[in-house]
Protein backbone atom coordinates (compact mmCIF):
# COMPACT_ATOMS: atom_id res chain seq x y z
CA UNK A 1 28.63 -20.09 -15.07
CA UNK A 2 26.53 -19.04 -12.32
CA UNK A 3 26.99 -21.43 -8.60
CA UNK A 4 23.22 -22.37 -8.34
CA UNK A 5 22.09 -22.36 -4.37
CA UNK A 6 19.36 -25.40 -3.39
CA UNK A 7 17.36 -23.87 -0.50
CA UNK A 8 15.34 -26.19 1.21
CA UNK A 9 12.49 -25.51 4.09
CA UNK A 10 9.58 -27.32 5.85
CA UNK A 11 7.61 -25.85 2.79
CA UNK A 12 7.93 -23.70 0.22
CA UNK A 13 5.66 -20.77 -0.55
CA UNK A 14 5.86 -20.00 -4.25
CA UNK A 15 3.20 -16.89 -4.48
CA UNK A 16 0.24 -18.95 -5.14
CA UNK A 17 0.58 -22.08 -2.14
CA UNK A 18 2.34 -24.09 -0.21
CA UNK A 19 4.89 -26.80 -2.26
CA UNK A 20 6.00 -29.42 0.02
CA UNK A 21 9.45 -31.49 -0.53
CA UNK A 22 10.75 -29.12 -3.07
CA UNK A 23 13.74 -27.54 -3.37
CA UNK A 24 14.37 -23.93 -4.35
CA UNK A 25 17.43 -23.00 -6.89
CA UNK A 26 18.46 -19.42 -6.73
CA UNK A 27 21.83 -18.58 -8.97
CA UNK A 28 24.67 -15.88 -7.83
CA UNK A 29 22.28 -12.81 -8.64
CA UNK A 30 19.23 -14.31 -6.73
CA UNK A 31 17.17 -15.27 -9.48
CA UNK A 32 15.36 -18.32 -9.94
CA UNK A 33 16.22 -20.74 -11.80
CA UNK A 34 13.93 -23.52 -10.71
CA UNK A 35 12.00 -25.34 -8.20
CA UNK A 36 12.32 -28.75 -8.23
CA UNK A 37 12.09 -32.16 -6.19
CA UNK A 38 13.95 -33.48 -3.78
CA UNK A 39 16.19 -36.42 -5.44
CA UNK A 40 18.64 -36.93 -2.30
CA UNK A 41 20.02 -33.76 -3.45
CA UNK A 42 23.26 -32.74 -2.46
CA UNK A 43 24.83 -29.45 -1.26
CA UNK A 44 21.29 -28.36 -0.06
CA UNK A 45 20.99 -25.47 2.60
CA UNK A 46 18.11 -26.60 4.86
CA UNK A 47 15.80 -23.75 7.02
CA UNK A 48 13.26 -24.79 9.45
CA UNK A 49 10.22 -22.92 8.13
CA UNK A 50 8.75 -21.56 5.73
CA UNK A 51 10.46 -19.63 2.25
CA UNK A 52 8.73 -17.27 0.75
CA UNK A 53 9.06 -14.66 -1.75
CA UNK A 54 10.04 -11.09 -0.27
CA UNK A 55 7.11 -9.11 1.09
CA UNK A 56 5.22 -6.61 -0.27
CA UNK A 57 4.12 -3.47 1.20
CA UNK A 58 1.62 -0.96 -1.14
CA UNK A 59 1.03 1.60 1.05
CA UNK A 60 3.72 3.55 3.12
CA UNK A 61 4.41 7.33 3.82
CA UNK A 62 7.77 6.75 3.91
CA UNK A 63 8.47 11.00 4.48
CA UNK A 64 6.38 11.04 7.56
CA UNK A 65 8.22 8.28 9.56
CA UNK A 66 9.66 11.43 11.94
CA UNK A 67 6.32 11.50 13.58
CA UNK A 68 6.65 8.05 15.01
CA UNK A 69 4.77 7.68 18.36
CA UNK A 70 4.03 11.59 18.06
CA UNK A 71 0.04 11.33 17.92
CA UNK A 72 -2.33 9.87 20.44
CA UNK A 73 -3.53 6.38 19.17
CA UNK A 74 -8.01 5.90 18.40
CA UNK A 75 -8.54 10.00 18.17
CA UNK A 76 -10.65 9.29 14.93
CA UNK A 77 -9.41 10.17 11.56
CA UNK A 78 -10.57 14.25 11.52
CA UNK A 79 -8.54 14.64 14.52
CA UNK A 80 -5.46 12.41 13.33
CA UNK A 81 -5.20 14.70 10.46
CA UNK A 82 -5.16 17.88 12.06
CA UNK A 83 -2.37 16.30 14.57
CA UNK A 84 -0.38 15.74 11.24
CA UNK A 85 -0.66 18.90 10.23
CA UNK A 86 0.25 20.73 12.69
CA UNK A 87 3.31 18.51 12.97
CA UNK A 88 4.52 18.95 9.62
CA UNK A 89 7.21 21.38 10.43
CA UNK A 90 10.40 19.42 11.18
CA UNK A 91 14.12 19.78 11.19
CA UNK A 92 14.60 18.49 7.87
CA UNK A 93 17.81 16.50 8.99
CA UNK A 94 16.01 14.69 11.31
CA UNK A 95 13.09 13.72 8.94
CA UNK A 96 16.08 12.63 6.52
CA UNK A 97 17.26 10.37 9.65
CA UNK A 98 13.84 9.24 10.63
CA UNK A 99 13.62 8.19 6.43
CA UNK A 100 16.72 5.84 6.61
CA UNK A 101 16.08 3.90 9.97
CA UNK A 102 12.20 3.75 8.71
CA UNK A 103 13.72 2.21 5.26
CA UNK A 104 15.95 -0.11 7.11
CA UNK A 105 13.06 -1.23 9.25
CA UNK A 106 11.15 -2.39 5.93
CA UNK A 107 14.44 -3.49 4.36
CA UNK A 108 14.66 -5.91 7.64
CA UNK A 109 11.22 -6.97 7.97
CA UNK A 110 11.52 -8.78 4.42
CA UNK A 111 9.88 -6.09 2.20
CA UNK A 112 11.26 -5.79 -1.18
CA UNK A 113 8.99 -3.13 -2.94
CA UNK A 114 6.83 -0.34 -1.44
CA UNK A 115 4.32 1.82 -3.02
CA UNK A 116 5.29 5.41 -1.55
CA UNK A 117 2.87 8.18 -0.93
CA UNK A 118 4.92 11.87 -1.56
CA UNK A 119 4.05 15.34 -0.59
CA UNK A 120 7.11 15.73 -1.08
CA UNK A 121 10.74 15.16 -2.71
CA UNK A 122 11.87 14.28 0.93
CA UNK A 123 12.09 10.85 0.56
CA UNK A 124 14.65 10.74 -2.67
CA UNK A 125 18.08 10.69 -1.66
CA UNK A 126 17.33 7.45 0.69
CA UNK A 127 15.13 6.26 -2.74
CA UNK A 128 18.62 6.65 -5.02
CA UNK A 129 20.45 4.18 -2.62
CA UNK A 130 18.15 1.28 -4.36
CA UNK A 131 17.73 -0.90 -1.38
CA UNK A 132 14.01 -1.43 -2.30
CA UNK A 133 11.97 -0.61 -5.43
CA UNK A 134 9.57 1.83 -4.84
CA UNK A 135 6.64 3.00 -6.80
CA UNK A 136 5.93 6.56 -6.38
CA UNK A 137 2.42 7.66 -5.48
CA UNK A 138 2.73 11.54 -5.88
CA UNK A 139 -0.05 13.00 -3.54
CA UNK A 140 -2.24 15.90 -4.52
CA UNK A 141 -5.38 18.02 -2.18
CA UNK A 142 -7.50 20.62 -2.81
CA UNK A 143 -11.13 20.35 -2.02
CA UNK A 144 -12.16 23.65 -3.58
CA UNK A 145 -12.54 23.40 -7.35
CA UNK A 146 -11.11 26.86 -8.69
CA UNK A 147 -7.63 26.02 -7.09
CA UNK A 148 -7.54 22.60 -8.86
CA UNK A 149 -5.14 23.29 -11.91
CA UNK A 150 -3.14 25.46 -9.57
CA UNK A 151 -3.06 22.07 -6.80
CA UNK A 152 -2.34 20.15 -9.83
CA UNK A 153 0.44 22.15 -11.61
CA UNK A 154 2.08 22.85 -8.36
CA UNK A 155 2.70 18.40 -7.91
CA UNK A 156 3.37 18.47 -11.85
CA UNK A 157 6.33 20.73 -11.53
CA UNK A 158 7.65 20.85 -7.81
CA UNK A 159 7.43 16.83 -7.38
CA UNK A 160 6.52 14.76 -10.03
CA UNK A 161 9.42 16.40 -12.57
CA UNK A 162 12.00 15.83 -9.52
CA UNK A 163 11.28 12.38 -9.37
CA UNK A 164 10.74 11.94 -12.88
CA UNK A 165 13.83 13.17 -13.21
CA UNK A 166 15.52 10.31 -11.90
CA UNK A 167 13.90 7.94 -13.57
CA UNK A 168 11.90 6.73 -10.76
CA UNK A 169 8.52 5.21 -11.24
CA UNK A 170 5.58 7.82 -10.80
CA UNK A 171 2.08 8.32 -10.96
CA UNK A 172 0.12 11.75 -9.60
CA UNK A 173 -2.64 10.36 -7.26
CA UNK A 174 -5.86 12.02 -5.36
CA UNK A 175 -5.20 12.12 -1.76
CA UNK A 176 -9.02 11.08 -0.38
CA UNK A 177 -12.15 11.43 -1.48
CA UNK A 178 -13.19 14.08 1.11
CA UNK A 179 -9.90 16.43 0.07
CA UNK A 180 -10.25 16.59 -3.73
CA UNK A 181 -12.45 18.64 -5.58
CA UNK A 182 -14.28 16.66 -8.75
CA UNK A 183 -12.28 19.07 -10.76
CA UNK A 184 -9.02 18.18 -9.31
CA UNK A 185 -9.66 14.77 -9.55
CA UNK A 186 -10.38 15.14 -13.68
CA UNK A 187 -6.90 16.73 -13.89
CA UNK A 188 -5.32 13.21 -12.26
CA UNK A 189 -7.57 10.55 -14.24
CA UNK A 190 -6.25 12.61 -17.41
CA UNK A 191 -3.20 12.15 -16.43
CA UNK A 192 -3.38 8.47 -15.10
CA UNK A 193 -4.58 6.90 -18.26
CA UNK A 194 -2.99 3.70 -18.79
CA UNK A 195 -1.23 4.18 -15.22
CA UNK A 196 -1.52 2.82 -11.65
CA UNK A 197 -3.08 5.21 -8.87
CA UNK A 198 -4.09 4.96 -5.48
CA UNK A 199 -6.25 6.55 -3.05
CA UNK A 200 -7.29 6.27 0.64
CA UNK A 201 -10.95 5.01 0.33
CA UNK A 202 -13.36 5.26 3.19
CA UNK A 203 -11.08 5.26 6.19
CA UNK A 204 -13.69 6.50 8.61
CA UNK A 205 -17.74 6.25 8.66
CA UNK A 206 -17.60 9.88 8.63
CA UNK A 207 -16.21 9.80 4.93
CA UNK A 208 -19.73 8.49 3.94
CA UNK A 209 -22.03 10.80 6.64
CA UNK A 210 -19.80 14.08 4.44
CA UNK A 211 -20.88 12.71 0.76
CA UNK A 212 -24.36 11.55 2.01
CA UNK A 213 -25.31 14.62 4.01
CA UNK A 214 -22.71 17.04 4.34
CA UNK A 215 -22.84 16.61 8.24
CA UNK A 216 -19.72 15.20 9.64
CA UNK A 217 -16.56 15.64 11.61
CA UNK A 218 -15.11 16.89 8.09
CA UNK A 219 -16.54 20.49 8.89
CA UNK A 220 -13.79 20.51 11.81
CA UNK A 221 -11.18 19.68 9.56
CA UNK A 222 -12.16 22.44 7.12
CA UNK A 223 -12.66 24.81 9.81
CA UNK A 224 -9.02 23.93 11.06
CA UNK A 225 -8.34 24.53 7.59
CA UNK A 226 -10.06 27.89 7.34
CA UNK A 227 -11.29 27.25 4.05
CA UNK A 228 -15.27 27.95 3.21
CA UNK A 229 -17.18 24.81 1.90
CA UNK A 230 -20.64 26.47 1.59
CA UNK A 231 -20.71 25.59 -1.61
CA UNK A 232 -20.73 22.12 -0.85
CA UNK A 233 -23.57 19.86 -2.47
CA UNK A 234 -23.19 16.31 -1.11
CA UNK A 235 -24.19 13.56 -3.51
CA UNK A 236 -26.50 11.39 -1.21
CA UNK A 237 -24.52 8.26 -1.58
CA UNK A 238 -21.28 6.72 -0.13
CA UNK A 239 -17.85 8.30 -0.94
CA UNK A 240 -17.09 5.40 -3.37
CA UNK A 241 -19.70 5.48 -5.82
CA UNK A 242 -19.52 9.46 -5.70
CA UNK A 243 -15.99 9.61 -6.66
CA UNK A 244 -15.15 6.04 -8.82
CA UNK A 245 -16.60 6.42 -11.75
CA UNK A 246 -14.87 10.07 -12.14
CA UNK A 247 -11.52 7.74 -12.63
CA UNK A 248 -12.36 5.67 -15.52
CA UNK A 249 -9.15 6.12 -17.48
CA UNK A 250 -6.42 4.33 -15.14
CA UNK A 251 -5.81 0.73 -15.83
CA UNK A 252 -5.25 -0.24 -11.79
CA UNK A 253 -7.04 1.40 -8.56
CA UNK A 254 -5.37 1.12 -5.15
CA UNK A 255 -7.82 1.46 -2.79
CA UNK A 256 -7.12 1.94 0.64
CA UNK A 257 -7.85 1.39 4.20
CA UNK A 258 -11.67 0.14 3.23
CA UNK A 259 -12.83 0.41 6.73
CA UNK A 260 -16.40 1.79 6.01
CA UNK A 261 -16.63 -0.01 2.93
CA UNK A 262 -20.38 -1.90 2.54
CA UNK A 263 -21.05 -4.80 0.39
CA UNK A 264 -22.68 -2.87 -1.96
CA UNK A 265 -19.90 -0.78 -2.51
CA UNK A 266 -17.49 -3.18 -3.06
CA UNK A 267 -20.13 -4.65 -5.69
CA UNK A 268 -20.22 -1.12 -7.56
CA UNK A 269 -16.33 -0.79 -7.62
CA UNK A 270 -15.82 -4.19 -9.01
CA UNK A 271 -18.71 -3.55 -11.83
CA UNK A 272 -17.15 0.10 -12.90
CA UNK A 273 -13.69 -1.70 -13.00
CA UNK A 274 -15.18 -4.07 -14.94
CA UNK A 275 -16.88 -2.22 -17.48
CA UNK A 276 -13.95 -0.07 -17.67
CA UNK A 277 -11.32 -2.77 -17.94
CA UNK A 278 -9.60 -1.78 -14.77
CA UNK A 279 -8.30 -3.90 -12.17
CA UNK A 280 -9.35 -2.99 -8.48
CA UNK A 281 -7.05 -3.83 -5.99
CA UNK A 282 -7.99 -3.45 -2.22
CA UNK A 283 -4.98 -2.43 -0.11
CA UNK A 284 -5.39 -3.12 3.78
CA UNK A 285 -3.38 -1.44 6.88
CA UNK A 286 -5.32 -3.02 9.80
CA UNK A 287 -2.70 -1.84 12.02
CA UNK A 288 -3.13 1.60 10.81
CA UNK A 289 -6.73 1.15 11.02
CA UNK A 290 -6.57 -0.39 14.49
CA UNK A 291 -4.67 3.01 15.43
CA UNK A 292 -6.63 6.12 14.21
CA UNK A 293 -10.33 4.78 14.08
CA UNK A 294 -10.09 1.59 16.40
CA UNK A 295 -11.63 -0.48 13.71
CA UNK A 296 -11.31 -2.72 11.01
CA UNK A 297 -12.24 -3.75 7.20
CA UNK A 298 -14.96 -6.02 6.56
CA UNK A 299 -12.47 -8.21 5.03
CA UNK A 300 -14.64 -11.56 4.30
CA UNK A 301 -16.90 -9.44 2.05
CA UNK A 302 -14.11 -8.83 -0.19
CA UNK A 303 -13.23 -12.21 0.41
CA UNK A 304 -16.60 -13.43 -0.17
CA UNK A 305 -16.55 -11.28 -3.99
CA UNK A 306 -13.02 -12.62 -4.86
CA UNK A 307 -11.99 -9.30 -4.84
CA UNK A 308 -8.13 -9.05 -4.71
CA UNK A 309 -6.26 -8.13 -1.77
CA UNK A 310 -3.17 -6.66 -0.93
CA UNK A 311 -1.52 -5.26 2.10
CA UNK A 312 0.11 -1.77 3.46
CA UNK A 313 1.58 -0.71 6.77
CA UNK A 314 0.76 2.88 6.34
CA UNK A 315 2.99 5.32 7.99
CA UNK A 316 4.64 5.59 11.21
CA UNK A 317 2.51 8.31 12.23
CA UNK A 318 -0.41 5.48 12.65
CA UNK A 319 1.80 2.56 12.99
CA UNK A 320 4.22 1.39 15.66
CA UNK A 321 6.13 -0.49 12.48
CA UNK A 322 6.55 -1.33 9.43
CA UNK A 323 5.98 -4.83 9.04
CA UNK A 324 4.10 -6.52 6.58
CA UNK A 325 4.35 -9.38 8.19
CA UNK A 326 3.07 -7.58 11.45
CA UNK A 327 -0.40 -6.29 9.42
CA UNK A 328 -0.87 -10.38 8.12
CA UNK A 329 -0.30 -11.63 12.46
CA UNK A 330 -3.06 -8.65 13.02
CA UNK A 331 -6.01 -10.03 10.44
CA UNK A 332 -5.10 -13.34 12.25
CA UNK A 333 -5.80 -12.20 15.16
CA UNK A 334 -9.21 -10.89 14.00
CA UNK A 335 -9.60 -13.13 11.24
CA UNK A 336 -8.90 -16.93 12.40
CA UNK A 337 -10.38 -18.25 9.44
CA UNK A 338 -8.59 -17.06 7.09
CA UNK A 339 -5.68 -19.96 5.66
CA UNK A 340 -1.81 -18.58 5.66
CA UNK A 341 -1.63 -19.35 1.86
CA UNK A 342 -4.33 -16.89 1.48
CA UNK A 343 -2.72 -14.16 3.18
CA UNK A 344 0.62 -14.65 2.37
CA UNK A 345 -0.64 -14.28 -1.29
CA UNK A 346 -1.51 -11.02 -0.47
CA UNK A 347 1.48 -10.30 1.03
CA UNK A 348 3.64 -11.21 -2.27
CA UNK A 349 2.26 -12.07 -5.37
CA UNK A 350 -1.52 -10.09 -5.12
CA UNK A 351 1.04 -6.87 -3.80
CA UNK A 352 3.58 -7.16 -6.83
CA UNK A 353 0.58 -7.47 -9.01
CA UNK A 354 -1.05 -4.24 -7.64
CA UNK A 355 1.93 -2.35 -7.93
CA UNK A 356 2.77 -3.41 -11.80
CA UNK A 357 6.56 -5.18 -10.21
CA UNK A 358 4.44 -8.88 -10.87
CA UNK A 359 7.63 -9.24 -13.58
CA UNK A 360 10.09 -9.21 -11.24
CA UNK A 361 8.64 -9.57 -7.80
CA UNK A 362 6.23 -11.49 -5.79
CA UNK A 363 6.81 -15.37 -6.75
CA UNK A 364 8.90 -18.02 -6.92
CA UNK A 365 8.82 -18.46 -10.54
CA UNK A 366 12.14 -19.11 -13.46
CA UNK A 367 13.70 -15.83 -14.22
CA UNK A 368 12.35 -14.05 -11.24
CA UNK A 369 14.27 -12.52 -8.87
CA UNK A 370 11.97 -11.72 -6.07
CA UNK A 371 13.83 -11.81 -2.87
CA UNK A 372 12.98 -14.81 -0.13
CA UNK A 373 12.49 -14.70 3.06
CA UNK A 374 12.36 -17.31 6.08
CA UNK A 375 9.04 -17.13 8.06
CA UNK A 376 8.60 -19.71 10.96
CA UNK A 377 5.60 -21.88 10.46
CA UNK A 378 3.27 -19.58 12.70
CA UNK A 379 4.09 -16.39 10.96
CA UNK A 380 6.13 -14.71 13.98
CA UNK A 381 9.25 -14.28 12.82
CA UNK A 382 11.02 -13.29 9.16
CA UNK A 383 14.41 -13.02 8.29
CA UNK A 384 16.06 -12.55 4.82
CA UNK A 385 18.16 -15.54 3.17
CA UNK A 386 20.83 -13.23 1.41
């Protein structure tokens, strides 16, 4: 029979709120078995703090954590991209490197499960060690519509049958609204019925100004690009509602960053979704956001629609970690009002929701085996309880 280990803290987050004078049992393997009260107890290991479930982080590039501290901070996104770009080209032994320590950053900062944007097979052998569970977000571009089945079948066979291969939890996902043709993106929703995709949604007020107008900083990138968008015909409305409804057949939408996202955008995404019987999740990376546009979601909008919320530390390119728990200290910062149940929800339960692990990860609940962590009661510090 299994040796059953009573954790007790100052308070217990299970997921959902705060449980006070509880006591968490966790057997051999970590699962839980139960949370009950505190009956004088005996053998109980007591933390000052707060235990909570292991953290949650749904959007990483994990394979570009070699370009740490390599681009300029606030250059806009256009000009972040074409930095990334040009920095691409990497021993690959030191990207492998710059993989593990990144890994074992996340591994130490609490987070449990990570939803992975690939270009590439890069990140697998540090993936097969199966320190965290990973959902793969497979990336595809291509922004002029007769190379779309060529964009697409090149991710089908070079990266999605590689990790596929291994049994590793996939999906083939748009990169942004601004670098996918409309046919490339009918080639993923095909594909994505039934599944979970993500895609980086209005990260820049310039991603509207391009579907709008057509006049934007975009025309740099494409120039930088050398590739001919005359035939261009912009839609005269925000990115979102040009692209959304063209992915009606996956059950959940990641969308991320949300930084030039208007109320009446997040009122059109949460109508499709409903009327296609979708869930919309709404990832944030304010540090991310903080470092390539110097700005920020409006996050009590979503708030305000009870629109569910998770949280991402995107890459190391745009971050100077990868902390969960660091992205939750920055919306305090900016957002006071917002309660710690509320965003360490997010952080856990709404996060293992969004990235289909809500089975296994995310609460404190019997039969789960979600991982806990000890934050201190102001959310500065996290440590695992192994």
């Amino acid at each position: 029979m299994n040796k059953v280990r009573k954790l007790k803290a100052t308070k217990i987050f299970d997921g959902r709120k705060f449980l006070y004078d509880k006591i968490l049992c966790i057997d051999e393997t970590a699962t839980v078995v139960d949370i009950i009260a505190d009956n004088n107890e005996r053998d109980l290991e007591i933390f000052q703090g707060i235990l909570a479930p292991g953290l949650i982080n749904c959007h990483c590039h994990l394979e570009l954590s070699h370009l740490k501290s390599a681009i300029k901070e606030k250059t806009g996104l256009v000009d972040f991209l074409i930095e990334v770009m040009q920095l691409r080209a990497f021993d690959k032994q030191q990207i492998l490197q710059s993989i593990e320590r990144a890994e074992r950053e996340m591994y130490s900062n609490g987070i449990v499960a990570v939803g992975d944007i690939c270009n590439t097979t890069d990140t697998l052998l540090q993936k097969r060690k199966g320190n965290i569970l990973y959902r793969n977000f497979l990336e595809t571009m291509g922004f002029l519509p007769n190379a779309a089945e060529s964009r697409f079948e090149y991710t089908l066979q070079n990266v999605c049958k590689v990790f596929s291969a291994e049994n590793l939890t996939t999906s083939i996902v748009p990169h942004a609204p601004y670098s996918v043709s409309k046919d490339l993106l009918g080639l993923i929703n095909e594909h994505s019925k039934g599944k979970i995709i993500t895609i980086h949604n209005q990260e820049t007020e310039q991603e509207n100004k391009f579907f709008q107008a057509g006049e934007s900083e975009f025309q740099k990138l494409y120039q930088f690009l050398k590739t001919d968008i005359s035939f261009y015909q912009p839609s005269g409305k925000n990115s979102l509602p040009t692209y959304l409804p063209n992915l009606d057949l996956p059950a959940k939408i990641l969308l991320v960053h949300n930084t030039a996202t208007s109320e009446d955008d997040i009122l059109f995404a949460e109508k499709v979704a409903k009327t296609n019987g979708q869930e919309i999740f709404w990832v944030l990376c304010p540090n991310a956001n903080l470092y390539i546009e110097n700005s920020l979601p409006q996050i009590n909008l979503l708030r305000k629609h009870h629109c569910k919320i998770a949280l991402g530390t995107d890459s190391l390119a745009s971050n100077h970690q990868l902390s969960i728990l660091s992205e939750v200290q920055t919306i305090q910062k900016y957002f006071p009002e917002i309660p710690q149940d509320e965003l360490l929800q997010w952080a856990t339960l709404n996060g293992s929701e969004a990235l289909g692990f809500s089975d296994s990860l995310g609460s404190f609940e019997k039969g789960k085996k979600p991982g806990t962590v000890l934050l201190d009661e102001n959310l500065k510090t996290i440590k695992r309880i192994e």
